[in-house]
N, C-alpha and C. Protein backbone atom coordinates (compact mmCIF):
# COMPACT_ATOMS: atom_id res chain seq x y z
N UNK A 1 0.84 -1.19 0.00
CA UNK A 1 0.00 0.00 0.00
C UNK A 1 0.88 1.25 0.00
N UNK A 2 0.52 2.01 -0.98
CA UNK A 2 0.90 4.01 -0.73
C UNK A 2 0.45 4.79 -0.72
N UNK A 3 0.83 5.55 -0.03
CA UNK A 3 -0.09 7.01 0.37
C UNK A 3 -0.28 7.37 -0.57
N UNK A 4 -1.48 8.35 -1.01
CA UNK A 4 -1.77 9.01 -1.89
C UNK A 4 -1.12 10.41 -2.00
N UNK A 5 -0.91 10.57 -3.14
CA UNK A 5 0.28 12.14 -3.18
C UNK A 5 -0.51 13.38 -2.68
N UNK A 6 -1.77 13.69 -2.36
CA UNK A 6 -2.96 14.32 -1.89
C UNK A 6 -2.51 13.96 0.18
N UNK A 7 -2.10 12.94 0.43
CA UNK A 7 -1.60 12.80 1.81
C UNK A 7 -0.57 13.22 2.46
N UNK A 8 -0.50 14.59 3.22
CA UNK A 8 0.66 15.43 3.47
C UNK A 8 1.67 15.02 4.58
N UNK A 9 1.17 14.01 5.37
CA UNK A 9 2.27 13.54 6.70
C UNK A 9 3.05 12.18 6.27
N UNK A 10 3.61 11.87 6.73
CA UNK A 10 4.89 10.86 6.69
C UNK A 10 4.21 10.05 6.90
N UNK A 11 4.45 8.56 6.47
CA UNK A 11 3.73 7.72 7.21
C UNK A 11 5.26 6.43 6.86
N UNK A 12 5.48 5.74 7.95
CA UNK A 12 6.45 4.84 7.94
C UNK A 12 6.07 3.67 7.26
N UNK A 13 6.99 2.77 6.40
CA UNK A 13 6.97 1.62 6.35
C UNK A 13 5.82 0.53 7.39
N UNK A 14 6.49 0.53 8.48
CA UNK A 14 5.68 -0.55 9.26
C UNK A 14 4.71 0.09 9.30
N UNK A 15 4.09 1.33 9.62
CA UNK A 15 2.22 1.88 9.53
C UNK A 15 1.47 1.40 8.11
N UNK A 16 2.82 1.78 6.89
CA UNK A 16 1.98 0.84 5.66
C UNK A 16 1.47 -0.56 5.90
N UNK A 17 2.74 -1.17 6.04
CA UNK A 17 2.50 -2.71 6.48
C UNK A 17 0.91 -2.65 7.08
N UNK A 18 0.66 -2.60 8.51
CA UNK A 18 -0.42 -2.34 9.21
C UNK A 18 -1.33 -1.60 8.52
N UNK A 19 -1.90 -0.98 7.93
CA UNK A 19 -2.78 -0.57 7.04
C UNK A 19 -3.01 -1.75 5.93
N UNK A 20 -2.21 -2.34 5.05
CA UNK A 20 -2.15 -3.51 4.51
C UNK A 20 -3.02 -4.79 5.41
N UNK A 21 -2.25 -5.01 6.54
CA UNK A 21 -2.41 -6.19 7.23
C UNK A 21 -4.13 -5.71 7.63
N UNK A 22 -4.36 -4.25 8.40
CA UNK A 22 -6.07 -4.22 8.33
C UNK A 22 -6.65 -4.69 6.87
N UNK A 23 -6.70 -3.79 6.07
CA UNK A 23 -7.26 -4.33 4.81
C UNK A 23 -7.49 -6.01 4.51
N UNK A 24 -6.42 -6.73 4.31
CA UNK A 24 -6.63 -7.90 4.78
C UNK A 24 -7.90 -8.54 5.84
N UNK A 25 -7.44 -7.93 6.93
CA UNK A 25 -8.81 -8.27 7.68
C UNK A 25 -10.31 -8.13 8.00
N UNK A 26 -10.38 -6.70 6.76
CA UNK A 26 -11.15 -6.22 6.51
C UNK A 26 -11.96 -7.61 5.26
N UNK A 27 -11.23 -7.67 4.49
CA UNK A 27 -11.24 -8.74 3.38
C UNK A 27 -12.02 -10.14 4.06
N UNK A 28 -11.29 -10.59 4.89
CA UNK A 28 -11.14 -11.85 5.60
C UNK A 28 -12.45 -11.62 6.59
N UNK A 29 -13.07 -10.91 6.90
CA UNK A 29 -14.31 -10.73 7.90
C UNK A 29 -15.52 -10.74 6.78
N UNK A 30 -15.65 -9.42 5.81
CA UNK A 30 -16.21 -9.40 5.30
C UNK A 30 -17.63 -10.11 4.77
N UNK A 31 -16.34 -11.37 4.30
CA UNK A 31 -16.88 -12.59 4.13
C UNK A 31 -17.95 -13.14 4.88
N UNK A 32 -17.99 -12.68 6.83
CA UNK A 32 -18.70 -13.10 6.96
C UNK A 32 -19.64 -12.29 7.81
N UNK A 33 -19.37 -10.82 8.16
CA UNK A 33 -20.33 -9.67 7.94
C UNK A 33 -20.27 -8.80 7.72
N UNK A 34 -20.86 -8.08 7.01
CA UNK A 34 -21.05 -7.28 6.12
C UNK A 34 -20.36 -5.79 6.93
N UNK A 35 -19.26 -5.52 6.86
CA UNK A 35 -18.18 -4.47 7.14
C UNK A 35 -18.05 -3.70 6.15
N UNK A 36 -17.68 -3.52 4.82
CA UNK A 36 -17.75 -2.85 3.74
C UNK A 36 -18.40 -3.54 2.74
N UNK A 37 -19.07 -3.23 1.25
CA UNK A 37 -19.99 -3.34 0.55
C UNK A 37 -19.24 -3.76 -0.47
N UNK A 38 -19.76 -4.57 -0.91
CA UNK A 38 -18.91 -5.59 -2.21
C UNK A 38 -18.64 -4.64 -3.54
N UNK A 39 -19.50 -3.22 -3.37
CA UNK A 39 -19.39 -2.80 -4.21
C UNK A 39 -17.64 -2.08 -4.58
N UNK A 40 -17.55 -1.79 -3.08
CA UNK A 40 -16.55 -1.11 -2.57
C UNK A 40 -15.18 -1.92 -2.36
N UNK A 41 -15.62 -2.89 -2.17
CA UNK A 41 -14.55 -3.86 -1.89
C UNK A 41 -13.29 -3.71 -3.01
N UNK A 42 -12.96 -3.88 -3.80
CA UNK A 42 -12.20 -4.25 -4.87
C UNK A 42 -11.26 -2.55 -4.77
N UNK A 43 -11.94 -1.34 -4.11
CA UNK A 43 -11.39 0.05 -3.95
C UNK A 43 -11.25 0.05 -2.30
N UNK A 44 -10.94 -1.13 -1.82
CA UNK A 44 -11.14 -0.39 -0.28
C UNK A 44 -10.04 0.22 0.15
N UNK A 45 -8.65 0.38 -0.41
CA UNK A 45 -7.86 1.04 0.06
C UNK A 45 -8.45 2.78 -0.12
N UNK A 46 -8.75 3.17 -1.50
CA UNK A 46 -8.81 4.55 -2.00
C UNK A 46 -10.34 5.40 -0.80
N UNK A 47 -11.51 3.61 -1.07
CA UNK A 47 -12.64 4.85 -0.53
C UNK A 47 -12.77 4.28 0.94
N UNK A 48 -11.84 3.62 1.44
CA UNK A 48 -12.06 3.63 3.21
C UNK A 48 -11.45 3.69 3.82
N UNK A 49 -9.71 3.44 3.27
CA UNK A 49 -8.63 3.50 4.59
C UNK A 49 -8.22 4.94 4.10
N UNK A 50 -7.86 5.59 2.92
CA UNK A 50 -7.26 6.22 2.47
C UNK A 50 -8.06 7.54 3.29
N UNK A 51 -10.28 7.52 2.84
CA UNK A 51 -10.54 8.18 3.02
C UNK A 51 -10.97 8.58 4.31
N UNK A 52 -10.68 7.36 5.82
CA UNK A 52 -10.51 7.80 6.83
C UNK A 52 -9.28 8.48 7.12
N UNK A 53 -8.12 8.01 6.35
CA UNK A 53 -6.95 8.34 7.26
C UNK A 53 -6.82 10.22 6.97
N UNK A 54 -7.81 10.72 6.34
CA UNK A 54 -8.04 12.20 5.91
C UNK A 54 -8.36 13.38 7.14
N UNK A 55 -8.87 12.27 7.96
CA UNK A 55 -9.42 13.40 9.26
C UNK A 55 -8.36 13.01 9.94
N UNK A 56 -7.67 12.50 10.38
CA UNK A 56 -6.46 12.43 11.19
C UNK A 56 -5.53 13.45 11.56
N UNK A 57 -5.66 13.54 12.72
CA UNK A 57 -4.70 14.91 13.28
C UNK A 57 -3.54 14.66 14.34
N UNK A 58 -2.87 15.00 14.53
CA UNK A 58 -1.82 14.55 15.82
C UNK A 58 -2.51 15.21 16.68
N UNK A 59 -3.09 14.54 17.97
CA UNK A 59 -3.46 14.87 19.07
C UNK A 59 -3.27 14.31 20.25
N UNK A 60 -3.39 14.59 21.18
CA UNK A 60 -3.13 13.65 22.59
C UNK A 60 -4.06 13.71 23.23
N UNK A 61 -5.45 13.27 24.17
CA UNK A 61 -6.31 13.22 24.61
C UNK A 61 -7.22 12.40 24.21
N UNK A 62 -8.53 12.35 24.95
CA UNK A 62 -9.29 11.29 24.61
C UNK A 62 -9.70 11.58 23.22
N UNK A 63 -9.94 10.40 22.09
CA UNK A 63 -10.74 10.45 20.80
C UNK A 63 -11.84 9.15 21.28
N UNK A 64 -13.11 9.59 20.73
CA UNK A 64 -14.17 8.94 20.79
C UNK A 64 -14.47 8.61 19.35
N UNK A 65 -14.67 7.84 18.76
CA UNK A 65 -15.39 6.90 17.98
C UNK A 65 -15.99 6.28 17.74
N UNK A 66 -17.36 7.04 17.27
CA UNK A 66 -18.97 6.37 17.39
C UNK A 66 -19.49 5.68 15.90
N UNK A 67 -20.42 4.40 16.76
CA UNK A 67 -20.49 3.65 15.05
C UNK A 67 -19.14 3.14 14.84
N UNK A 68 -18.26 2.60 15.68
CA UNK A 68 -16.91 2.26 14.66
C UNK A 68 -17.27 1.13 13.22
N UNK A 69 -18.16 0.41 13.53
CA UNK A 69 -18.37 -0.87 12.63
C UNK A 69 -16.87 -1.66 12.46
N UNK A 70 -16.79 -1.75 11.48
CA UNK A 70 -15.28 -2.33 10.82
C UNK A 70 -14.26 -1.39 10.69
N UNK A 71 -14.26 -0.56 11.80
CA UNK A 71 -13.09 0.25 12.28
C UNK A 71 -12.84 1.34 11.47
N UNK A 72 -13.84 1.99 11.34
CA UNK A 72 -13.53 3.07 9.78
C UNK A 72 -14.39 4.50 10.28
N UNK A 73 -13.18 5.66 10.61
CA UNK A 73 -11.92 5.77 10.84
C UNK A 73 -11.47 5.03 12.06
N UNK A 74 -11.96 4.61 12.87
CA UNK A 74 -11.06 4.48 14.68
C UNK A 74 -9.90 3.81 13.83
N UNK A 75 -10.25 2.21 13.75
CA UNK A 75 -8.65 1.18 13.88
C UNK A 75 -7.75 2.35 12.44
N UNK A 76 -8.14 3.07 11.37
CA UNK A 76 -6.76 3.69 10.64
C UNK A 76 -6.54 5.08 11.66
N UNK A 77 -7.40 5.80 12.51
CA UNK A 77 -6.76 6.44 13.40
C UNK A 77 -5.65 5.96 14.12
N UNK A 78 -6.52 4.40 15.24
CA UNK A 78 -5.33 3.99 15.65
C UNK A 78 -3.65 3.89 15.22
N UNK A 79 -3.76 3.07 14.23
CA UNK A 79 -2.91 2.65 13.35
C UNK A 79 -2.08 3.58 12.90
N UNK A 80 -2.55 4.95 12.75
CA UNK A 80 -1.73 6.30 11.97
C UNK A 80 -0.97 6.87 13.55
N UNK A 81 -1.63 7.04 14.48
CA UNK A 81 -1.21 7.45 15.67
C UNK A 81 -0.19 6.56 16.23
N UNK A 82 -0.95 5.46 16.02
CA UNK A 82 0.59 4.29 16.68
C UNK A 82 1.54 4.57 16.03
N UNK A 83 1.42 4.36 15.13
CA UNK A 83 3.08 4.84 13.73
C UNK A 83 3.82 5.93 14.02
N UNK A 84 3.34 7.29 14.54
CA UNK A 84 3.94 8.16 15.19
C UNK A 84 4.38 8.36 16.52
N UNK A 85 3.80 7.61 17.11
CA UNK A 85 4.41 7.69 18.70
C UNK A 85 3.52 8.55 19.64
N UNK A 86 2.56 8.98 19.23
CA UNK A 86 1.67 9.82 20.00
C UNK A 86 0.38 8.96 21.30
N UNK A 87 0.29 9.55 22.11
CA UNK A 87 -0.25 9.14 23.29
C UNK A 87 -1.88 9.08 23.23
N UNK A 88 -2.44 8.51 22.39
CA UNK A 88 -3.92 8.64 22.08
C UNK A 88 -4.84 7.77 22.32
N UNK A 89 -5.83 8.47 23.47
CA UNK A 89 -6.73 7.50 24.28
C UNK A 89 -7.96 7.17 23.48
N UNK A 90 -7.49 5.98 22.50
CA UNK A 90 -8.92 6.44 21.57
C UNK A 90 -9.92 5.06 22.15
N UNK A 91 -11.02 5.43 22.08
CA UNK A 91 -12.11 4.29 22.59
C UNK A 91 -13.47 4.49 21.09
N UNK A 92 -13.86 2.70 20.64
CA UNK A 92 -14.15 2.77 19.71
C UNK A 92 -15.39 1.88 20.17
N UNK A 93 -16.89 2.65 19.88
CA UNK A 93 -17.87 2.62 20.10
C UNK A 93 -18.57 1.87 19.19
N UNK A 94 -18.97 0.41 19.17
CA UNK A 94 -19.79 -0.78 18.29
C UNK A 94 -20.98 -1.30 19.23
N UNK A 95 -21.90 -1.21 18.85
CA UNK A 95 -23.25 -2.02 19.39
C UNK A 95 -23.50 -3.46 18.95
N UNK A 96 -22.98 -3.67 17.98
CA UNK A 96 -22.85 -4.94 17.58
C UNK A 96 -21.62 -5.87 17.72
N UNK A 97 -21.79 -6.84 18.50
CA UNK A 97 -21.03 -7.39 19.09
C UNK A 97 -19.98 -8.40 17.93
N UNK A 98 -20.50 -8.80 17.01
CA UNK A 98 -19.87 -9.31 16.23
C UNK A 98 -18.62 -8.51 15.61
N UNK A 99 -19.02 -7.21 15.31
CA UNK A 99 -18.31 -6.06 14.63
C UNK A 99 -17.35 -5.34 15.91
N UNK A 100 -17.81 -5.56 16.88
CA UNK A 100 -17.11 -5.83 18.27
C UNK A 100 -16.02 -6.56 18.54
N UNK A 101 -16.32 -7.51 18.13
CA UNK A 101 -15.34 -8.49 18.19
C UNK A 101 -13.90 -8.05 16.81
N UNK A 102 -14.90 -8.04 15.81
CA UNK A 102 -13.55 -7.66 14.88
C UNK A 102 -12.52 -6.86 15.22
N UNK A 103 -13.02 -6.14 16.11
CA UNK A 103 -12.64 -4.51 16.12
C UNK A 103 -11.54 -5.23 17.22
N UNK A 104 -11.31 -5.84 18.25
CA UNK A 104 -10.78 -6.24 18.95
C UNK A 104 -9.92 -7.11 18.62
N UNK A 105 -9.99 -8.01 17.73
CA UNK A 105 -9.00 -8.93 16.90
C UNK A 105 -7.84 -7.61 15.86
N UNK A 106 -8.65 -6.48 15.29
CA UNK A 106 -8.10 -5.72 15.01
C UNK A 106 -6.98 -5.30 15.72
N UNK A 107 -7.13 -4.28 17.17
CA UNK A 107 -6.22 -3.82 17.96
C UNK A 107 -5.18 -5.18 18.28
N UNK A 108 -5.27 -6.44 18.71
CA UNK A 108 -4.26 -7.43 19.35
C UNK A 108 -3.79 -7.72 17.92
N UNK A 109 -4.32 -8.06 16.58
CA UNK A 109 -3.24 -8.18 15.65
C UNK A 109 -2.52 -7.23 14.88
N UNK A 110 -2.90 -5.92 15.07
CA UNK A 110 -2.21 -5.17 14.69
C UNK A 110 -1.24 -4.25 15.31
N UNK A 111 -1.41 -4.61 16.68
CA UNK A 111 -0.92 -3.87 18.02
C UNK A 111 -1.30 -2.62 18.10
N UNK A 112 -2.21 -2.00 17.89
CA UNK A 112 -2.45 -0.73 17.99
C UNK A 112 -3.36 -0.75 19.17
N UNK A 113 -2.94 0.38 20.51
CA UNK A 113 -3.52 0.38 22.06
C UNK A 113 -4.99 1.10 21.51
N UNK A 114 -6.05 0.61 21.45
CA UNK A 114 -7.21 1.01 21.31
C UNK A 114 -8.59 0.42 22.52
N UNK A 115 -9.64 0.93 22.76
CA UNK A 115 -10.26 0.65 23.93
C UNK A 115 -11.53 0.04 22.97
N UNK A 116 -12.58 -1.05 22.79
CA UNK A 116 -13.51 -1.32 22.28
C UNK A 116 -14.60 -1.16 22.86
N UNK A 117 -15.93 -0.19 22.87
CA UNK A 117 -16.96 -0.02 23.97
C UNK A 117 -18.58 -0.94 23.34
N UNK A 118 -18.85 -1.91 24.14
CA UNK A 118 -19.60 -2.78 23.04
C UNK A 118 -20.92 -2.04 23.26
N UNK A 119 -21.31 -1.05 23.17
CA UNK A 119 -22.74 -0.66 23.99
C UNK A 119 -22.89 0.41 22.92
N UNK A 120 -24.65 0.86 22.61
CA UNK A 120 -25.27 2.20 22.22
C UNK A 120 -24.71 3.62 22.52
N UNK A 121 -24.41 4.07 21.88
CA UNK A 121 -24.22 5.63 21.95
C UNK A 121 -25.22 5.88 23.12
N UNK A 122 -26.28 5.62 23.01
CA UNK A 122 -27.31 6.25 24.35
C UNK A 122 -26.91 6.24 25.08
N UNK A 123 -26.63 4.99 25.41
CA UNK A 123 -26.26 4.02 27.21
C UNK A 123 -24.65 4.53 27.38
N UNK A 124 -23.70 5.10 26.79
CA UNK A 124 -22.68 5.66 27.15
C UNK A 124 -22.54 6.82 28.39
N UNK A 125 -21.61 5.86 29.55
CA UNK A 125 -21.10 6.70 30.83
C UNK A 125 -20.65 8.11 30.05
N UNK A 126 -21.41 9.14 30.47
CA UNK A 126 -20.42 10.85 30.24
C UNK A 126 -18.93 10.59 30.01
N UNK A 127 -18.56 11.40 28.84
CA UNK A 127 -17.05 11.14 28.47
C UNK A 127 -16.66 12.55 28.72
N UNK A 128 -15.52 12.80 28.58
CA UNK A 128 -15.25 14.34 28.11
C UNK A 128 -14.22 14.57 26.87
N UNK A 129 -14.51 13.86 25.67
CA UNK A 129 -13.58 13.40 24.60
C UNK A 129 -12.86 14.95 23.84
N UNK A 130 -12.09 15.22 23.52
CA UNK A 130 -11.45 16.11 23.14
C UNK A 130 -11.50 16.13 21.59
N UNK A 131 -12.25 15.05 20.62
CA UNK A 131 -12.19 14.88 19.69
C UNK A 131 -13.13 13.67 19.39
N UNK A 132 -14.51 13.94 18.56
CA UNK A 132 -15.31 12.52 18.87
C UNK A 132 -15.79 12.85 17.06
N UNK A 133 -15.40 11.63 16.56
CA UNK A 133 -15.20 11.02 15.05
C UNK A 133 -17.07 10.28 14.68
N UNK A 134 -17.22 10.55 13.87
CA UNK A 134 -18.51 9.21 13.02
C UNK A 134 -18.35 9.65 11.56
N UNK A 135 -18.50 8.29 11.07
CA UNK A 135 -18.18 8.12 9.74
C UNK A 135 -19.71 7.62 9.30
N UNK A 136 -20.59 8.12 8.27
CA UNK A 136 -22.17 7.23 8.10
C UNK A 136 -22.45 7.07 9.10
N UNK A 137 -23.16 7.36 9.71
CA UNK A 137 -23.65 6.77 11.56
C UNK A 137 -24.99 7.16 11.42
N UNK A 138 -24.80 8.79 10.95
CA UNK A 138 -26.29 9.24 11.52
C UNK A 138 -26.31 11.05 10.76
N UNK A 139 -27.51 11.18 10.83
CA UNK A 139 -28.09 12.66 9.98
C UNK A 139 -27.03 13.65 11.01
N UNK A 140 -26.95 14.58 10.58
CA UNK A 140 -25.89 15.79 11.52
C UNK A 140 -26.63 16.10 12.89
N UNK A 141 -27.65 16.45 12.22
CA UNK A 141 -29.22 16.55 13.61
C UNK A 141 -29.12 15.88 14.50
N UNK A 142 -29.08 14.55 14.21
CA UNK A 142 -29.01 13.50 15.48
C UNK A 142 -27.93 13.14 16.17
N UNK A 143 -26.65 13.36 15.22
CA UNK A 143 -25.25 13.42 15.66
C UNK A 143 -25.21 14.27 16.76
N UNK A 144 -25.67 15.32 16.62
CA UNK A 144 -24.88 16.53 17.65
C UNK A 144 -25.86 16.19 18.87
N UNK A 145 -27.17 15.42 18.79
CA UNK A 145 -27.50 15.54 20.02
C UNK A 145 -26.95 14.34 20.37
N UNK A 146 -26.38 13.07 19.91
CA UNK A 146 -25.53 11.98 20.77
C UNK A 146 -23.98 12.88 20.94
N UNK A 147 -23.36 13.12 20.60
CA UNK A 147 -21.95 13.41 20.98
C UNK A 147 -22.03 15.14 22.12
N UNK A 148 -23.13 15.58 21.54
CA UNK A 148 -23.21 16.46 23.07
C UNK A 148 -22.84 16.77 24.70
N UNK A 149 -22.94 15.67 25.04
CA UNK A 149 -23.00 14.85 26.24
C UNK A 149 -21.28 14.48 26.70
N UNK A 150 -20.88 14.35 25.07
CA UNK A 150 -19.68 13.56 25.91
C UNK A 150 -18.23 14.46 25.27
N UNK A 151 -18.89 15.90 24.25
CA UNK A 151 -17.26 16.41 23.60
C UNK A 151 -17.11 17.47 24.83
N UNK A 152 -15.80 17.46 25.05
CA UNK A 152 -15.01 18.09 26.20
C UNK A 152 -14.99 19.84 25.70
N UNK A 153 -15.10 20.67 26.81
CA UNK A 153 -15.07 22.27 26.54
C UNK A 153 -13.57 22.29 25.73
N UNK A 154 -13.98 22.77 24.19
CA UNK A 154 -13.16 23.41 23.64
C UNK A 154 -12.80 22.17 22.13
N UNK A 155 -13.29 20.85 22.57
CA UNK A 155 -13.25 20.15 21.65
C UNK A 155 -14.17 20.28 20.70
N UNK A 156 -13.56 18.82 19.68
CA UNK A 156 -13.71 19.20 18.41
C UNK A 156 -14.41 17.52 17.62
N UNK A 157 -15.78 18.18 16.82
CA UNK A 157 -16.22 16.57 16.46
C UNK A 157 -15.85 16.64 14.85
N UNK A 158 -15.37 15.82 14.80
CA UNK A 158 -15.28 15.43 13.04
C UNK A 158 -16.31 14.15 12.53
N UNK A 159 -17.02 14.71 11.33
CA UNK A 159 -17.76 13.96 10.53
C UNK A 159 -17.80 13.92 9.52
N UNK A 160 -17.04 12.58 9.07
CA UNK A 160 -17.34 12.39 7.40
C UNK A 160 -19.25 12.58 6.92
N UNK A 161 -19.23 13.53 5.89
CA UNK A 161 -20.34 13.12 5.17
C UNK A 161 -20.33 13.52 3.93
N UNK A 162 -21.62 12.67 3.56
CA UNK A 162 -21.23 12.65 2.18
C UNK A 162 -22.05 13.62 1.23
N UNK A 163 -22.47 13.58 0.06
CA UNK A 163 -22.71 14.51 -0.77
C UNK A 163 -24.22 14.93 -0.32
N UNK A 164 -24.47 15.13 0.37
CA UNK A 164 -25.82 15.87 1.20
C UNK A 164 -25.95 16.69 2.32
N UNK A 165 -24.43 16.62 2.61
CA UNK A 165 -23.82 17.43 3.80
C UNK A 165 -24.34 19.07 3.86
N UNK A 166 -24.21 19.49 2.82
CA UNK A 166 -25.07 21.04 2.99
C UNK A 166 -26.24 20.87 3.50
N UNK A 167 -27.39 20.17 2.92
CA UNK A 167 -28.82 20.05 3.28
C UNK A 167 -28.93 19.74 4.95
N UNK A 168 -27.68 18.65 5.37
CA UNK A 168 -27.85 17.87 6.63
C UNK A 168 -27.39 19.26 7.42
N UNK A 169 -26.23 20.19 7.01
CA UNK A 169 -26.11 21.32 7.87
C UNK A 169 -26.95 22.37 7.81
N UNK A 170 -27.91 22.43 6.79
CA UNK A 170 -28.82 23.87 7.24
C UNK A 170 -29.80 23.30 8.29
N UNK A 171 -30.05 21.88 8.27
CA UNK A 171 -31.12 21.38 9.23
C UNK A 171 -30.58 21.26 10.46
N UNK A 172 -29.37 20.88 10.61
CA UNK A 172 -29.14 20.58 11.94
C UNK A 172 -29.06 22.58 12.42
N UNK A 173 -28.95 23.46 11.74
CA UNK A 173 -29.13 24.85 12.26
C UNK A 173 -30.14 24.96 13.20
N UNK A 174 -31.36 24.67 12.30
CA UNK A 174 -32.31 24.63 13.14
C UNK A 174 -32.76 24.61 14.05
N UNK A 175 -31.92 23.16 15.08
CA UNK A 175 -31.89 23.00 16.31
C UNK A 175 -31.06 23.21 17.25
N UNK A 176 -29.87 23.68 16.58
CA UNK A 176 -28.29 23.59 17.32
C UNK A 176 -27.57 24.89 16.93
N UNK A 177 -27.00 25.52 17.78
CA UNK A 177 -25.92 26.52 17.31
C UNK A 177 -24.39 25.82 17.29
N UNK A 178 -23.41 26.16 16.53
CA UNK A 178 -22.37 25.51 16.24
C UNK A 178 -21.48 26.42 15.67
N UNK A 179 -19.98 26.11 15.57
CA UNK A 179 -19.27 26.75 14.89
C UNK A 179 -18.64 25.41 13.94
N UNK A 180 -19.07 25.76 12.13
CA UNK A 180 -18.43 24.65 11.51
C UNK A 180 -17.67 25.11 10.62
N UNK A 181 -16.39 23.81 10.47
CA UNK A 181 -15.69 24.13 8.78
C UNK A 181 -15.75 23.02 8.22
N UNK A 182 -15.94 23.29 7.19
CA UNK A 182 -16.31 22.64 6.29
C UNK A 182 -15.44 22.07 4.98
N UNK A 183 -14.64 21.22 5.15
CA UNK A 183 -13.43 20.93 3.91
C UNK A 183 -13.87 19.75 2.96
N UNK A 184 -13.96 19.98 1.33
CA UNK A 184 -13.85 19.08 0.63
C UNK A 184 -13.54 17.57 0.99
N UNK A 185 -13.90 16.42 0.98
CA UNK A 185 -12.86 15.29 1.00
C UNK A 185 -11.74 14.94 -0.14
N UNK A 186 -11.04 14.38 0.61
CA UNK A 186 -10.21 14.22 -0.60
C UNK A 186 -10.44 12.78 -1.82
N UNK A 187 -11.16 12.27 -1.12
CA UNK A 187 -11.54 11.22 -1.84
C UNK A 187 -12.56 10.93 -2.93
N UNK A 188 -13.97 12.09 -2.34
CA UNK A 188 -14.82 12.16 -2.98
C UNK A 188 -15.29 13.92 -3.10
N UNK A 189 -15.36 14.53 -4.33
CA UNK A 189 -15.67 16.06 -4.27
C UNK A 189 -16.83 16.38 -3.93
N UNK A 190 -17.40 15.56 -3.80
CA UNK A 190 -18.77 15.87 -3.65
C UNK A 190 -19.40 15.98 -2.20
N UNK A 191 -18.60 15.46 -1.26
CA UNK A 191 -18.48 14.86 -0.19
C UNK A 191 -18.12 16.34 0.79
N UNK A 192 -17.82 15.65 1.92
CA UNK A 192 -17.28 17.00 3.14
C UNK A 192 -16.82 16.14 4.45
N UNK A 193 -15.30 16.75 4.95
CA UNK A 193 -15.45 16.60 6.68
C UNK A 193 -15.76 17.96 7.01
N UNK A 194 -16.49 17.60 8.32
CA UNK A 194 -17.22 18.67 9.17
C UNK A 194 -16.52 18.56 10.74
N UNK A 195 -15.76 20.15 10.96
CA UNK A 195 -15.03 20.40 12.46
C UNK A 195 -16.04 21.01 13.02
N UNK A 196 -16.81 20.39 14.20
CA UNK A 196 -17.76 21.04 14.48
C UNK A 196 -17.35 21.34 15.95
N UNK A 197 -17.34 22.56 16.27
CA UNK A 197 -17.25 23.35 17.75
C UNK A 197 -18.36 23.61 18.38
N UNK A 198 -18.27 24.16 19.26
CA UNK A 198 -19.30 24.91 20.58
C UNK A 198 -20.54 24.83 20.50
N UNK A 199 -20.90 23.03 20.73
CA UNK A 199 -22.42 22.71 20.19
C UNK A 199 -23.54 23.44 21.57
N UNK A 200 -24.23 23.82 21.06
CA UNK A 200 -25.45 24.40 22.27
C UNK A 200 -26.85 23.97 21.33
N UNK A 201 -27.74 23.31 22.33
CA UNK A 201 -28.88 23.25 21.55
C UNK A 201 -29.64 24.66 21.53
N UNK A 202 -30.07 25.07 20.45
CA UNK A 202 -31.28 25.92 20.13
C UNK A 202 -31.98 26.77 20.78
């Protein structure tokens, strides 16, 4: 596997390897639940590792990761953070225990220190995450009222979405005040990550 020339940080040999070796396991599960879409399959480096490893930032503090499913972004967060040496408390949020489990075979074979939380976004103990990630999970609307609860004063939520992201942000206005930016993906133009600050409901 190689970075895409669009990917501005270093990434070592052994983090390739490990990005490789996920993919693989991504492959190898698949098979037997449905983690990425067959459609996708045959591109999963370009539209899932490549296009998580896009929100990735060097940080130190808690990262929350809701919806992990088949680890997309958490385990290529992990994985990019381990490669650098940085101290990152990331905990990766699956309701489904099967996809639970992957996610956990993930961290011990790839060695990356990651926390697996097998429970609902609802039923989640108060966090104070400094940085809380969802990739497809949920409308922006409903996002901000689950991660509310648990992003820390001054933090920051990132959300992949995809080409409906304007419509999903004039609605979530509605109910929520926010400070957002809004950047192209690099994977898909049509698409957007969203840095969303100082959520207050309405």
């Amino acid at each position: 596997m190689q970075a895409p020339d669009w990917y501005r940080r270093d990434v070592s040999r052994e983090t390739l390897e490990k990005l490789d070796a996920y993919a693989a396991l991504l492959r190898k599960w698949t098979v037997k639940i449905n983690l990425v879409s067959k459609a996708s399959e045959n591109d999963l480096e370009h539209r899932h590792i490549w296009d998580s490893a896009q929100i990735y930032e060097a940080r130190q503090g808690d990262w929350l990761d809701l919806g992990s499913g088949g680890g997309l972004p958490g385990v290529v967060v992990g994985v990019l953070a381990s490669g650098e040496g940085h101290d990152l408390s990331l905990k990766l949020v699956e309701s489904d225990q099967r996809k639970a489990t992957f996610l956990r075979t993930c961290a011990r074979e790839l060695e990356v220190p990651l926390e697996v939380l097998t429970q609902r976004v609802e039923s989640l103990p108060i966090h104070a995450a400094s940085t809380i990630s969802a990739r497809a999970l949920a409308s922006l609307d409903a996002l901000l009222g689950l991660v509310a609860p648990h992003l820390a004063d001054g933090g920051t939520c990132v959300f992949m979405k995809g080409e409906a992201w304007a419509q999903e942000l004039e609605a979530a206005q509605q109910n929520w005040r926010f400070s957002c930016d809004a950047t192209p993906s690099k994977t898909n133009e049509k698409a957007a990550i969203l840095r969303i600050k100082d959520i207050v409901r309405a």
